[in-house]
Protein backbone atom coordinates (compact mmCIF):
# COMPACT_ATOMS: atom_id res chain seq x y z
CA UNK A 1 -9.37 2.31 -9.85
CA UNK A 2 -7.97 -0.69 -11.96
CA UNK A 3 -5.06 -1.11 -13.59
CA UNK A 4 -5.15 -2.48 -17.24
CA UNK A 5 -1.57 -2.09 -18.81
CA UNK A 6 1.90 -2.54 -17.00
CA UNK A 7 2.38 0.03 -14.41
CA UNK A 8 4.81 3.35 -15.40
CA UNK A 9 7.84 3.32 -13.43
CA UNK A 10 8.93 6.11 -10.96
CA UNK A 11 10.07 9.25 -12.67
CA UNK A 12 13.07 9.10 -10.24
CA UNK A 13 15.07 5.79 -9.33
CA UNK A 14 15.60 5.04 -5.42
CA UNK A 15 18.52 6.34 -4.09
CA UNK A 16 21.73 3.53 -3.34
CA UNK A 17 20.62 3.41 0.37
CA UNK A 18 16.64 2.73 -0.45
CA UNK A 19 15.74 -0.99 0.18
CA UNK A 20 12.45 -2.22 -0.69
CA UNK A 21 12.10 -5.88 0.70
CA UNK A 22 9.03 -8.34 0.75
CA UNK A 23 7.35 -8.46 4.47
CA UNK A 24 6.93 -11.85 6.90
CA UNK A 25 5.43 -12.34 9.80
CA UNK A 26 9.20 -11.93 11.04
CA UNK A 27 8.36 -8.31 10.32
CA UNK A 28 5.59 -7.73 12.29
CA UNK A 29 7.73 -5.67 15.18
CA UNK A 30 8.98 -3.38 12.75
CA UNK A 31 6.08 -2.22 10.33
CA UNK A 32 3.38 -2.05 13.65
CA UNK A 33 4.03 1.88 13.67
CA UNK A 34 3.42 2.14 9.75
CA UNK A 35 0.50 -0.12 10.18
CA UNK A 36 -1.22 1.85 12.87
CA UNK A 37 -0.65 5.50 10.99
CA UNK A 38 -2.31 3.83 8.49
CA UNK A 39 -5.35 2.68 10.16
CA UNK A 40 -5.83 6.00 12.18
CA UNK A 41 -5.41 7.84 9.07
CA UNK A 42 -7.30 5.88 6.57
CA UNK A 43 -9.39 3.37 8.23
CA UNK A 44 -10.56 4.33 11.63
CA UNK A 45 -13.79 6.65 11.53
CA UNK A 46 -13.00 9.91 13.33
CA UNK A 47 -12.30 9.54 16.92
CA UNK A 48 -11.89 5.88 17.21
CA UNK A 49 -8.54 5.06 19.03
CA UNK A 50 -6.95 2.25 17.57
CA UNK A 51 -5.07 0.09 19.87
CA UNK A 52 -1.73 -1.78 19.40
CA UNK A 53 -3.98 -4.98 19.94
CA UNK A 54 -6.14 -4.47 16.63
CA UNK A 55 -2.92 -3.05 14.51
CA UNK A 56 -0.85 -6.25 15.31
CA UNK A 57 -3.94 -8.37 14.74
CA UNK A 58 -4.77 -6.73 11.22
CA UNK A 59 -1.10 -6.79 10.40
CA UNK A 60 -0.64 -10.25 10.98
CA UNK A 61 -3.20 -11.40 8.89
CA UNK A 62 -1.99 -9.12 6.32
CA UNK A 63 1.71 -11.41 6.80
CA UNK A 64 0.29 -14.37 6.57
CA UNK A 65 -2.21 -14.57 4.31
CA UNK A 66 -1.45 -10.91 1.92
CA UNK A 67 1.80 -9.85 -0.16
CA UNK A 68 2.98 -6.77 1.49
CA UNK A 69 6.49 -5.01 0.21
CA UNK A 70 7.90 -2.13 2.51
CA UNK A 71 11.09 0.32 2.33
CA UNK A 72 14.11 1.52 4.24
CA UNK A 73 15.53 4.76 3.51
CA UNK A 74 18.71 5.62 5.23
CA UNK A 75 17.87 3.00 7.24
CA UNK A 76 14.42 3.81 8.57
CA UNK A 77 11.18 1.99 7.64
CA UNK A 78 9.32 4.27 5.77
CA UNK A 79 6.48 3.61 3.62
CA UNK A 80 4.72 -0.05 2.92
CA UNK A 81 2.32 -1.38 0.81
CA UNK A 82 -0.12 -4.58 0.37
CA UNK A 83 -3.00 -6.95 -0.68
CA UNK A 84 -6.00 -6.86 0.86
CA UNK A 85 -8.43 -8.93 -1.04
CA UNK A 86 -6.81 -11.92 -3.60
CA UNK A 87 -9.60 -13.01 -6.04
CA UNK A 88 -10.21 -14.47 -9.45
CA UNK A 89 -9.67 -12.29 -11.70
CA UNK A 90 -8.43 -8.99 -10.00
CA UNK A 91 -6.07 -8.44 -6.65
CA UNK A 92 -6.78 -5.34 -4.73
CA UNK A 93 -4.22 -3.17 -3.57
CA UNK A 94 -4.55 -1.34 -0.30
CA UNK A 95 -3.07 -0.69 2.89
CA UNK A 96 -0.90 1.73 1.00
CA UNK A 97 1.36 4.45 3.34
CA UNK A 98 4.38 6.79 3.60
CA UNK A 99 5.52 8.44 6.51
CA UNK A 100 4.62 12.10 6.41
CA UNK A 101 8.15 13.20 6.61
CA UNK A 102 9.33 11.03 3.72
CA UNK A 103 6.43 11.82 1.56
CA UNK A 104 7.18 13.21 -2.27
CA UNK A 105 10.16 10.90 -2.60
CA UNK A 106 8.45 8.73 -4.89
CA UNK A 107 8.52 5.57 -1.98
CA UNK A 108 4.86 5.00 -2.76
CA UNK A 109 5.13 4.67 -6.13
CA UNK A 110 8.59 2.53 -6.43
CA UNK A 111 6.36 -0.43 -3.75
CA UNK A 112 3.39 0.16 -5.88
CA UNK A 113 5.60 -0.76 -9.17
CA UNK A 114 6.96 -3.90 -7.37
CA UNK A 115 3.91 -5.17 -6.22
CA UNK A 116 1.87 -4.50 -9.29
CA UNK A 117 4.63 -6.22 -11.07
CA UNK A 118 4.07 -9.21 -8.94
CA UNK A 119 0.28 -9.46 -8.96
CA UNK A 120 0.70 -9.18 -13.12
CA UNK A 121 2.77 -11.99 -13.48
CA UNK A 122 -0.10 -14.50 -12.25
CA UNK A 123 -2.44 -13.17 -14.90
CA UNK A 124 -4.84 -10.93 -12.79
CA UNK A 125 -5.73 -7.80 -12.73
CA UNK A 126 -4.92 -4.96 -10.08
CA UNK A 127 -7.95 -2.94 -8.50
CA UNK A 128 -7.80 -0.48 -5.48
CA UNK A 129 -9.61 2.03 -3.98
CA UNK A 130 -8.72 5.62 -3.01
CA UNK A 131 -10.48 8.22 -0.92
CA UNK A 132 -11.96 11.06 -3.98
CA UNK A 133 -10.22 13.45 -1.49
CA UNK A 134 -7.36 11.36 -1.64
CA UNK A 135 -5.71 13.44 -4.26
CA UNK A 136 -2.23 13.15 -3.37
CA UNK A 137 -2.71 9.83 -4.11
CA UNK A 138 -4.94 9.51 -6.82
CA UNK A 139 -2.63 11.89 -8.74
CA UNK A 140 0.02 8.87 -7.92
CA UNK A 141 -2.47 6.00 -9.11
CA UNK A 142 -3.33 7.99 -12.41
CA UNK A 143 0.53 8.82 -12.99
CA UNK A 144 1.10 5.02 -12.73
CA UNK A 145 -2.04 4.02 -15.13
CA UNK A 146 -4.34 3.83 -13.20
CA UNK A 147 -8.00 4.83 -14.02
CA UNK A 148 -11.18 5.27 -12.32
CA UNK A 149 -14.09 2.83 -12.81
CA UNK A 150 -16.98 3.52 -10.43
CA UNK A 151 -17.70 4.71 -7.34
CA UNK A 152 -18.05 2.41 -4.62
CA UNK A 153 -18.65 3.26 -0.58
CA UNK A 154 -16.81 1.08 2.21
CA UNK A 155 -17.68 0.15 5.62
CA UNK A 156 -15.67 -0.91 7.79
CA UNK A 157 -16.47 -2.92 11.21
């Protein structure tokens, strides 16, 4: 999906506590749980255990090398958001997850504004890729103006 306008903002602003902050590698401690949820969940094929070794490896390259934005609410880390591919002419979006229990709050979509917002100001274009039975979230990326190109198929190693 690509992104060829400015994204819509969230039909609901974040509550006074809400905090979204852009991630270091002085972060790494605190996002490893969101990190690994998201690799079981979206990245490892079925069955694979994913180890703390591999999450804090993938996450620190994210830090150092990625933009990544994540968010408190009430005071708990609960949904983040990233790069995962920097090129020319387009920046793709991925690593993209909200703790099931704070899902439907519109966290997602308020880190997806930031970081969009960000990526836009140096000129480029935004691209990501969803699951097609993703549609919790595609319904998110198409809400935001988002809209599907093509079809593509991912491995990962």
């Amino acid at each position: 999906m690509t992104l060829e306008q400015i994204a819509l903002p969230p039909p609901e602003p974040l509550s006074c506590d809400d905090q979204i902050f852009r991630c270091t590698e002085d972060n790494l401690d605190i996002l490893l749980e969101l990190q690994k949820q998201y690799l079981i969940k979206e990245v490892a094929p079925a069955g694979k255990q994913v180890t703390e070794l591999e999450c804090r490896v993938s996450l620190r390259q994210i830090l150092k090398n990625q933009l990544m934005f994540a968010l408190y609410a009430d005071g708990e880390l609960v949904a983040k958001a990233n790069t995962n591919a920097i090129g020319w002419n387009y920046v793709q979006i991925g690593g993209v997850y909200t703790h099931p229990l704070f899902r439907r709050n519109y966290y997602a979509w308020h880190l997806l504004k930031v970081l969009c917002d960000r990526i836009q100001k140096t000129q480029k274009k935004v691209a990501l890729f969803v699951k097609e039975k993703n549609t919790p979230a595609i319904k998110l990326y198409e809400k935001m103006g988002f809209t599907a190109v093509n079809h593509y198929a991912i491995a990962y190693f």
